[in-house]
PDB file of N, CA and C in Angstrom:
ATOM      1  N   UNK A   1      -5.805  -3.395  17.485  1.00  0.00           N
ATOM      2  CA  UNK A   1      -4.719  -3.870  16.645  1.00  0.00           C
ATOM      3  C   UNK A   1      -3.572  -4.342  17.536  1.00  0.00           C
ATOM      4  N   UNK A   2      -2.655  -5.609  17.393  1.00  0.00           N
ATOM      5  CA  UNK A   2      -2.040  -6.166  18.015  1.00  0.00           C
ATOM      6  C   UNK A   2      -0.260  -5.352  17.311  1.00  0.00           C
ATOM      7  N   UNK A   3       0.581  -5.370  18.613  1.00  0.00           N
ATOM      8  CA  UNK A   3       1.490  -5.039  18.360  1.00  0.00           C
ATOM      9  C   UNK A   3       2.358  -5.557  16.794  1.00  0.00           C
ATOM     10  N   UNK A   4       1.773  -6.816  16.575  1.00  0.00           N
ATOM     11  CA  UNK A   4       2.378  -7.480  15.534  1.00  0.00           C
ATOM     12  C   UNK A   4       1.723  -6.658  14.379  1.00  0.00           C
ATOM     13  N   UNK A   5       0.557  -6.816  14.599  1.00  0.00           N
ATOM     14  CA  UNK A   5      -0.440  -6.189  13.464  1.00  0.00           C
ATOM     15  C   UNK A   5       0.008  -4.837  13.100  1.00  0.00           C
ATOM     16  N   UNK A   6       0.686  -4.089  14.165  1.00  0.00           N
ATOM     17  CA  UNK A   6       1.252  -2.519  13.735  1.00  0.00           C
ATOM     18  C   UNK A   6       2.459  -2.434  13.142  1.00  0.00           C
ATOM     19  N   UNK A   7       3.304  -3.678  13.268  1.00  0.00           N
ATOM     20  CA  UNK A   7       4.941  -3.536  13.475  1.00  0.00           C
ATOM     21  C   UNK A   7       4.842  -4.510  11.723  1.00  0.00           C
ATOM     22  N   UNK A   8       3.726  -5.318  11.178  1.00  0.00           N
ATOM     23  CA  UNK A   8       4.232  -5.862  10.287  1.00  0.00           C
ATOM     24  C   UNK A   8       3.345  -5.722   8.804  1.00  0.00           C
ATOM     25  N   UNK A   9       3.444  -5.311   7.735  1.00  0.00           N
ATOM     26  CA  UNK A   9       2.892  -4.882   6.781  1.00  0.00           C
ATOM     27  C   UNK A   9       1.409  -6.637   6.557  1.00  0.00           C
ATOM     28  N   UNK A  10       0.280  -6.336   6.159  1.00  0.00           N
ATOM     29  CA  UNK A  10      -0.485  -7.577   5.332  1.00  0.00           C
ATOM     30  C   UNK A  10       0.563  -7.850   4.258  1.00  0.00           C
ATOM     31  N   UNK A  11       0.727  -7.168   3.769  1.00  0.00           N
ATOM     32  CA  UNK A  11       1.369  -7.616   1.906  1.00  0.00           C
ATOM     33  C   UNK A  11       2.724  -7.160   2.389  1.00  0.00           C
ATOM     34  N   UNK A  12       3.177  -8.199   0.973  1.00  0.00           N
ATOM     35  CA  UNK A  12       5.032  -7.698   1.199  1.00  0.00           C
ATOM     36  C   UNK A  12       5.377  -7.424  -0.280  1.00  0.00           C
ATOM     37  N   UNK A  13       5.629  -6.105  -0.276  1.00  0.00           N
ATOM     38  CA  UNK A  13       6.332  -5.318  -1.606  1.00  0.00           C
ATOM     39  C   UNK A  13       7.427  -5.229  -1.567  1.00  0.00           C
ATOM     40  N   UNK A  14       8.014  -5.253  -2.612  1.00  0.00           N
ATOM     41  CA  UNK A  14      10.307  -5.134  -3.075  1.00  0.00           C
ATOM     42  C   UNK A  14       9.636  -3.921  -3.841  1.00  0.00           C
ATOM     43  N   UNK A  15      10.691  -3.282  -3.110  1.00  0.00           N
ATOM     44  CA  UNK A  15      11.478  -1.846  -3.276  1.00  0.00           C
ATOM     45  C   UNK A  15      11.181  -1.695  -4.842  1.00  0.00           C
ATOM     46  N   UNK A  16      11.500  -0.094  -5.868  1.00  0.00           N
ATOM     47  CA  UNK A  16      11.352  -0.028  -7.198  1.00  0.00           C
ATOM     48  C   UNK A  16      10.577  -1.203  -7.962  1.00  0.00           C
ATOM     49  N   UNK A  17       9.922  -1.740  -7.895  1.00  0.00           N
ATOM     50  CA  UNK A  17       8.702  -2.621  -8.646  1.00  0.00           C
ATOM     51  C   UNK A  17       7.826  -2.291  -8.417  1.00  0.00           C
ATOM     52  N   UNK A  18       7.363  -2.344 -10.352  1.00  0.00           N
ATOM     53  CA  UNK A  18       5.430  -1.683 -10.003  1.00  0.00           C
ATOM     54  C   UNK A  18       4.640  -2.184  -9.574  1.00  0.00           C
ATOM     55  N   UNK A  19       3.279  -2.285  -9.238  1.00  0.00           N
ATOM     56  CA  UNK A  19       2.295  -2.801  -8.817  1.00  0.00           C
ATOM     57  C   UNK A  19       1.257  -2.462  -9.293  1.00  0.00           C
ATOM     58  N   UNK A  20       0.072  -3.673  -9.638  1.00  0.00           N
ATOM     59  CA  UNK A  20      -1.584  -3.432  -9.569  1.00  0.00           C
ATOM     60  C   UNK A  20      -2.363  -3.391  -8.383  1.00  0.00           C
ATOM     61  N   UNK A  21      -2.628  -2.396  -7.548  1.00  0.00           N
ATOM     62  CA  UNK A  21      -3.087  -2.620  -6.246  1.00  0.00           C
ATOM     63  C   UNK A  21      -4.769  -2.120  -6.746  1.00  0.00           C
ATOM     64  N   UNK A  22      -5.610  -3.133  -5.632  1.00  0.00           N
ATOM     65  CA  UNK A  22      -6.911  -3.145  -5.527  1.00  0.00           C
ATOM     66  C   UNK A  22      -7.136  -2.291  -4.162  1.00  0.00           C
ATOM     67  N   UNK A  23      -7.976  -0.946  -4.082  1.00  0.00           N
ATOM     68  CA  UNK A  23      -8.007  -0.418  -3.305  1.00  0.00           C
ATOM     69  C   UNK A  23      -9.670  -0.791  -2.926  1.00  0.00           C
ATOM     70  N   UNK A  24      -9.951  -0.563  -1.708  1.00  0.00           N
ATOM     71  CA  UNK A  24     -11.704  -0.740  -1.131  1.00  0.00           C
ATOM     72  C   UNK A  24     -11.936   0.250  -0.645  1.00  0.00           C
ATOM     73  N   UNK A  25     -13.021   0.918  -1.039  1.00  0.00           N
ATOM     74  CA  UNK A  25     -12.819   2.863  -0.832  1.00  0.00           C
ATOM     75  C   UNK A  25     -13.846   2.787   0.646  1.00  0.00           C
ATOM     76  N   UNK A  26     -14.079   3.639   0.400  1.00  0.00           N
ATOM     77  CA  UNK A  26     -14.936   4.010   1.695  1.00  0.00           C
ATOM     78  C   UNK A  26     -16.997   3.886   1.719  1.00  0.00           C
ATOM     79  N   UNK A  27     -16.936   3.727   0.621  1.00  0.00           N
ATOM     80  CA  UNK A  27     -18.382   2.703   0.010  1.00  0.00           C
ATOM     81  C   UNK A  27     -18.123   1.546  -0.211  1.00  0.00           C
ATOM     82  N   UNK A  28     -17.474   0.868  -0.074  1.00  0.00           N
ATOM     83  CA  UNK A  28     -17.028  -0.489  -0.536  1.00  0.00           C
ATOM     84  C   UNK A  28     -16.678  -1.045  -1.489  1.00  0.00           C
ATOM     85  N   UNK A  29     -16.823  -0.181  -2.733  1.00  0.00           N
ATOM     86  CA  UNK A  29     -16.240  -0.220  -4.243  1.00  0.00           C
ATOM     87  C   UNK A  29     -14.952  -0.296  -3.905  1.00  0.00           C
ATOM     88  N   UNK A  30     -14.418  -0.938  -5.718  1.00  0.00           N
ATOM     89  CA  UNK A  30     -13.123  -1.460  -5.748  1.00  0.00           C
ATOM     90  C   UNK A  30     -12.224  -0.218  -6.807  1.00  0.00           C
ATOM     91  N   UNK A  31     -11.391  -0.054  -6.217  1.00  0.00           N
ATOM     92  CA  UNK A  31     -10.469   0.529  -7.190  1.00  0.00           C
ATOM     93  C   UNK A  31      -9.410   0.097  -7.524  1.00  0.00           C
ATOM     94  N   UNK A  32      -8.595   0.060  -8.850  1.00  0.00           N
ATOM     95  CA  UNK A  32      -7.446  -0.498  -9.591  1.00  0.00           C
ATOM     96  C   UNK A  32      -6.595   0.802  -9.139  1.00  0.00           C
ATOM     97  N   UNK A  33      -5.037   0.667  -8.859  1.00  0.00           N
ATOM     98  CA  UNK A  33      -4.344   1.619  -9.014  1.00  0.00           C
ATOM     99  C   UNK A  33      -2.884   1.240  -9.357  1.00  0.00           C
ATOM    100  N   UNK A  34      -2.364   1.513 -10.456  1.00  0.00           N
ATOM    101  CA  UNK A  34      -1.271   1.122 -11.149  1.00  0.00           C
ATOM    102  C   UNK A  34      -0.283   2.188 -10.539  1.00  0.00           C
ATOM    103  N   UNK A  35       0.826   1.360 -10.133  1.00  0.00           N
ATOM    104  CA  UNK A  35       1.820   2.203  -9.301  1.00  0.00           C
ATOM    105  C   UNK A  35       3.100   2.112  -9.527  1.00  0.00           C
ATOM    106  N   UNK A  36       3.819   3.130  -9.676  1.00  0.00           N
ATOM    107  CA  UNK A  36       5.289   2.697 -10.466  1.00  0.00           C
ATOM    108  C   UNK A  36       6.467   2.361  -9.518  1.00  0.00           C
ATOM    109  N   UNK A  37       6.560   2.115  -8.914  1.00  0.00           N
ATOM    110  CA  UNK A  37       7.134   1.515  -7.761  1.00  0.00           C
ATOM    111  C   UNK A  37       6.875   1.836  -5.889  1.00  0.00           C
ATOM    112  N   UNK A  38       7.721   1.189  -5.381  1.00  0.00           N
ATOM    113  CA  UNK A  38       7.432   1.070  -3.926  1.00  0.00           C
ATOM    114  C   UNK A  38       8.569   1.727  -2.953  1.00  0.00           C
ATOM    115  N   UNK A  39       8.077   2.247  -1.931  1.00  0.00           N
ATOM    116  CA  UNK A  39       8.773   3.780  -1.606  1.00  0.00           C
ATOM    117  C   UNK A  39       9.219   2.761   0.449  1.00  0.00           C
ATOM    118  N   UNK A  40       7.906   2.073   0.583  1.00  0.00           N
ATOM    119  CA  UNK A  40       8.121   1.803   1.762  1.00  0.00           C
ATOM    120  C   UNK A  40       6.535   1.810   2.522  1.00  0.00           C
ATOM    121  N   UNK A  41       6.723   1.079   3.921  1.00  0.00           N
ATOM    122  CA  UNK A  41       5.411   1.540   4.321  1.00  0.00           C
ATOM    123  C   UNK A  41       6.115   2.286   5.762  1.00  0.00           C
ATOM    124  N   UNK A  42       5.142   2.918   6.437  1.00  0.00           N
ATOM    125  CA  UNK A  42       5.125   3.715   8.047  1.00  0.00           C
ATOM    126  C   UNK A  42       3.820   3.164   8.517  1.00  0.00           C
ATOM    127  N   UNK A  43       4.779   3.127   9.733  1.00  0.00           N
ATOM    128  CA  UNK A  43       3.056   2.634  10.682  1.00  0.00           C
ATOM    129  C   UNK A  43       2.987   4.199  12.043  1.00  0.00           C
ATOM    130  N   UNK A  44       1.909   4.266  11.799  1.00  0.00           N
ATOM    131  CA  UNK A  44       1.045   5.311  12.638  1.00  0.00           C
ATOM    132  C   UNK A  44       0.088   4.664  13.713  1.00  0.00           C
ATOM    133  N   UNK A  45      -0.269   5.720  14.095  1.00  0.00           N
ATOM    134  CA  UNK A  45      -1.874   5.725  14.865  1.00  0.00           C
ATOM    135  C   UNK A  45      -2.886   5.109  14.168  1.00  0.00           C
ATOM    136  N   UNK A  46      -2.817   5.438  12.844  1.00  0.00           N
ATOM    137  CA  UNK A  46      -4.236   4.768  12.286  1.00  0.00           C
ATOM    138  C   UNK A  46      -3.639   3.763  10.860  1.00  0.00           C
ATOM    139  N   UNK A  47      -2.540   3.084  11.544  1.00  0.00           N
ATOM    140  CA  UNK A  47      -2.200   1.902  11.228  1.00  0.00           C
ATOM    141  C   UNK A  47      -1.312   2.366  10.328  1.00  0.00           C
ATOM    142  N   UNK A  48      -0.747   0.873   9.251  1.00  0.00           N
ATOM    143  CA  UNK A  48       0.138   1.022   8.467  1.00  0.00           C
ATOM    144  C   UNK A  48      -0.392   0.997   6.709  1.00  0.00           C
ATOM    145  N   UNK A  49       0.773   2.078   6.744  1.00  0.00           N
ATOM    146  CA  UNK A  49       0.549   2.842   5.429  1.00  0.00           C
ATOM    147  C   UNK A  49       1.681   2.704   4.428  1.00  0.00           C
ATOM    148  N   UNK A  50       0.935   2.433   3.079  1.00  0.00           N
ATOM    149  CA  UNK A  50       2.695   1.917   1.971  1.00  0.00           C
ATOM    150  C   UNK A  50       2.612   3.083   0.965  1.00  0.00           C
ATOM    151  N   UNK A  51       3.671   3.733   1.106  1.00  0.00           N
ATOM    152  CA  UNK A  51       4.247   4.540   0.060  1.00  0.00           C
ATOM    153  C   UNK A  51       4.565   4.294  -1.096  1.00  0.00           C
ATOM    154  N   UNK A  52       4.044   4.206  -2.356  1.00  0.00           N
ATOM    155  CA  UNK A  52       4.098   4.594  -3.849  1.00  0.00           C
ATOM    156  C   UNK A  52       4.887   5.538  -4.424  1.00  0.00           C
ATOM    157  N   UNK A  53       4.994   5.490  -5.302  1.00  0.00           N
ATOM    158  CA  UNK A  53       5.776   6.284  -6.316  1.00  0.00           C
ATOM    159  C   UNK A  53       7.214   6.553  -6.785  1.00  0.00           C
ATOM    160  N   UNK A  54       7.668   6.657  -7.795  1.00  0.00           N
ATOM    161  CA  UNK A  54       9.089   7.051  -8.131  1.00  0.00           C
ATOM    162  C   UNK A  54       9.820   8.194  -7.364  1.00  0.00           C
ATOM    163  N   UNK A  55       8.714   9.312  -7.279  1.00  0.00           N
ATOM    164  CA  UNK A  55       9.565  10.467  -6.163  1.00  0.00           C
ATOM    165  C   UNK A  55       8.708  10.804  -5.096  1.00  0.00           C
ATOM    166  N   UNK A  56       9.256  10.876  -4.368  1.00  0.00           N
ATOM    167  CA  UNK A  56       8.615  10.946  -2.967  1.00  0.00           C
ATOM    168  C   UNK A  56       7.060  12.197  -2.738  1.00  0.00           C
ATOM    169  N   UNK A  57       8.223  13.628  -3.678  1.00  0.00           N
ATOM    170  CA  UNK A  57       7.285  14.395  -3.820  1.00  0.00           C
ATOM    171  C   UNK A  57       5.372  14.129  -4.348  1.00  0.00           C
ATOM    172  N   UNK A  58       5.303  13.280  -4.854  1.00  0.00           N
ATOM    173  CA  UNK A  58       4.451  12.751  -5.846  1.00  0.00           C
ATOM    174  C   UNK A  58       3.521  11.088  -5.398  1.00  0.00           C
ATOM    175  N   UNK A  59       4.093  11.175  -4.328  1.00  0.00           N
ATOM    176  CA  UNK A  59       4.131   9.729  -3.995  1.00  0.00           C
ATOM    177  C   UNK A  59       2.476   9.529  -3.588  1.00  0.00           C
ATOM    178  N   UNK A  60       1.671   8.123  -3.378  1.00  0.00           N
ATOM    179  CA  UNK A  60       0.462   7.673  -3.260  1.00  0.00           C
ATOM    180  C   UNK A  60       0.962   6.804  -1.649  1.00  0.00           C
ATOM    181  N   UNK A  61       0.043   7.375  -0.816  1.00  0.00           N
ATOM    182  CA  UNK A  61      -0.122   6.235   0.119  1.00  0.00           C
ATOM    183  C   UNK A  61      -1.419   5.761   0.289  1.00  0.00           C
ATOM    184  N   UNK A  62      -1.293   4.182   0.671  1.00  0.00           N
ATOM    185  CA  UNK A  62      -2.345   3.075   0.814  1.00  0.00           C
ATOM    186  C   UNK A  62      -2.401   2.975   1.959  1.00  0.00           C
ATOM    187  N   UNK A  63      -3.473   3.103   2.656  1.00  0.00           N
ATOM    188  CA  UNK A  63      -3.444   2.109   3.892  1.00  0.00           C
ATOM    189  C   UNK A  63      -3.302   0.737   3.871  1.00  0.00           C
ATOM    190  N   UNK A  64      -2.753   0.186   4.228  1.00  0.00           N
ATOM    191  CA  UNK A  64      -2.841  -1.551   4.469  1.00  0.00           C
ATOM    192  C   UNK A  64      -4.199  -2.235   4.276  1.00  0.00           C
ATOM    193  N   UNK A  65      -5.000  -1.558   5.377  1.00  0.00           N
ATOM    194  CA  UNK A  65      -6.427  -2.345   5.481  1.00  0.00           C
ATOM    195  C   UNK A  65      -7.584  -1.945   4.445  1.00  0.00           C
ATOM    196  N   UNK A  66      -6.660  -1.018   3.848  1.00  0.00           N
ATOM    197  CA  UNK A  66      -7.774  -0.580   2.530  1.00  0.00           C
ATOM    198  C   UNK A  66      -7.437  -1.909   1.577  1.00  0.00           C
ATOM    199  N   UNK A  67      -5.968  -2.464   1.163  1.00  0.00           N
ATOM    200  CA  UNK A  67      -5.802  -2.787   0.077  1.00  0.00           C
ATOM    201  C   UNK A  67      -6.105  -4.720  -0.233  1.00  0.00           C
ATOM    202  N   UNK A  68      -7.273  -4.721  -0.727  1.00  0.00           N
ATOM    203  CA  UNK A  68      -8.283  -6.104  -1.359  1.00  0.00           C
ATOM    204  C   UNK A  68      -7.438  -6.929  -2.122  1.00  0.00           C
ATOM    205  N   UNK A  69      -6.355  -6.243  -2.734  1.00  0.00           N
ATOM    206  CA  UNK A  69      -5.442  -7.793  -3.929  1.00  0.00           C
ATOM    207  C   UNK A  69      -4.299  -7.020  -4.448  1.00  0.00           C
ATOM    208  N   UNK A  70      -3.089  -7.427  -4.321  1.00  0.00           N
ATOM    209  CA  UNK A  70      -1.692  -7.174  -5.530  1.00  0.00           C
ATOM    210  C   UNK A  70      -1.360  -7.923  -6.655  1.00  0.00           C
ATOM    211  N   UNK A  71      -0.625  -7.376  -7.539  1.00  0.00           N
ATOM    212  CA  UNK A  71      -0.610  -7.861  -8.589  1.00  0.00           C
ATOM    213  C   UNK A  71       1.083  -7.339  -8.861  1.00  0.00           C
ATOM    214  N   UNK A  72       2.162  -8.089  -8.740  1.00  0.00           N
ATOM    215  CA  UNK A  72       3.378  -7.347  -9.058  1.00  0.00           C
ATOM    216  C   UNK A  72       4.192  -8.357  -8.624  1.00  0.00           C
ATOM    217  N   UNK A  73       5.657  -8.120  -8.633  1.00  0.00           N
ATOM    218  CA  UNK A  73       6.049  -6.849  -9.532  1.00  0.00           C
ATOM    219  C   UNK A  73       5.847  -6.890 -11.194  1.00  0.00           C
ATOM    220  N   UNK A  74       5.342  -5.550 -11.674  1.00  0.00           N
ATOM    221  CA  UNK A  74       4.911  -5.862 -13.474  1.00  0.00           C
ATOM    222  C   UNK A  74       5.686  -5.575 -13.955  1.00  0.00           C
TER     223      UNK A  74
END
């Protein structure tokens, strides 16, 4: 992964707007996941990751390279 590739999200989400995100699991099936807004992403070791949800406590993270299609803000 190239420095750019770590430092810059695939998709670009605005803050509090929901989303339809297409997830690609780990068999290659597709999953829908309806998300009530956007928290942020962090980039790690095993790349960059976007934070979901209204409260943090509760929150969904995506990996980047998991996510196949957006649909937002709804």
């Amino acid at each position: 992964m190239t420095a750019t590739a770590r430092s810059a999200p695939r998709y670009s989400f605005e803050r509090d707007n929901r989303y339809l995100v297409t997830v690609v699991d780990d068999d290659g099936g597709r999953q829908d996941h309806r998300l009530d807004a956007y928290q942020g992403w962090l980039a790690g070791p095993d790349g960059i990751r976007h934070r979901f949800g209204v409260h943090r406590r509760a929150r969904t993270e995506i990996r980047d390279d998991r996510i196949a299609s957006t649909v937002g803000p709804m």
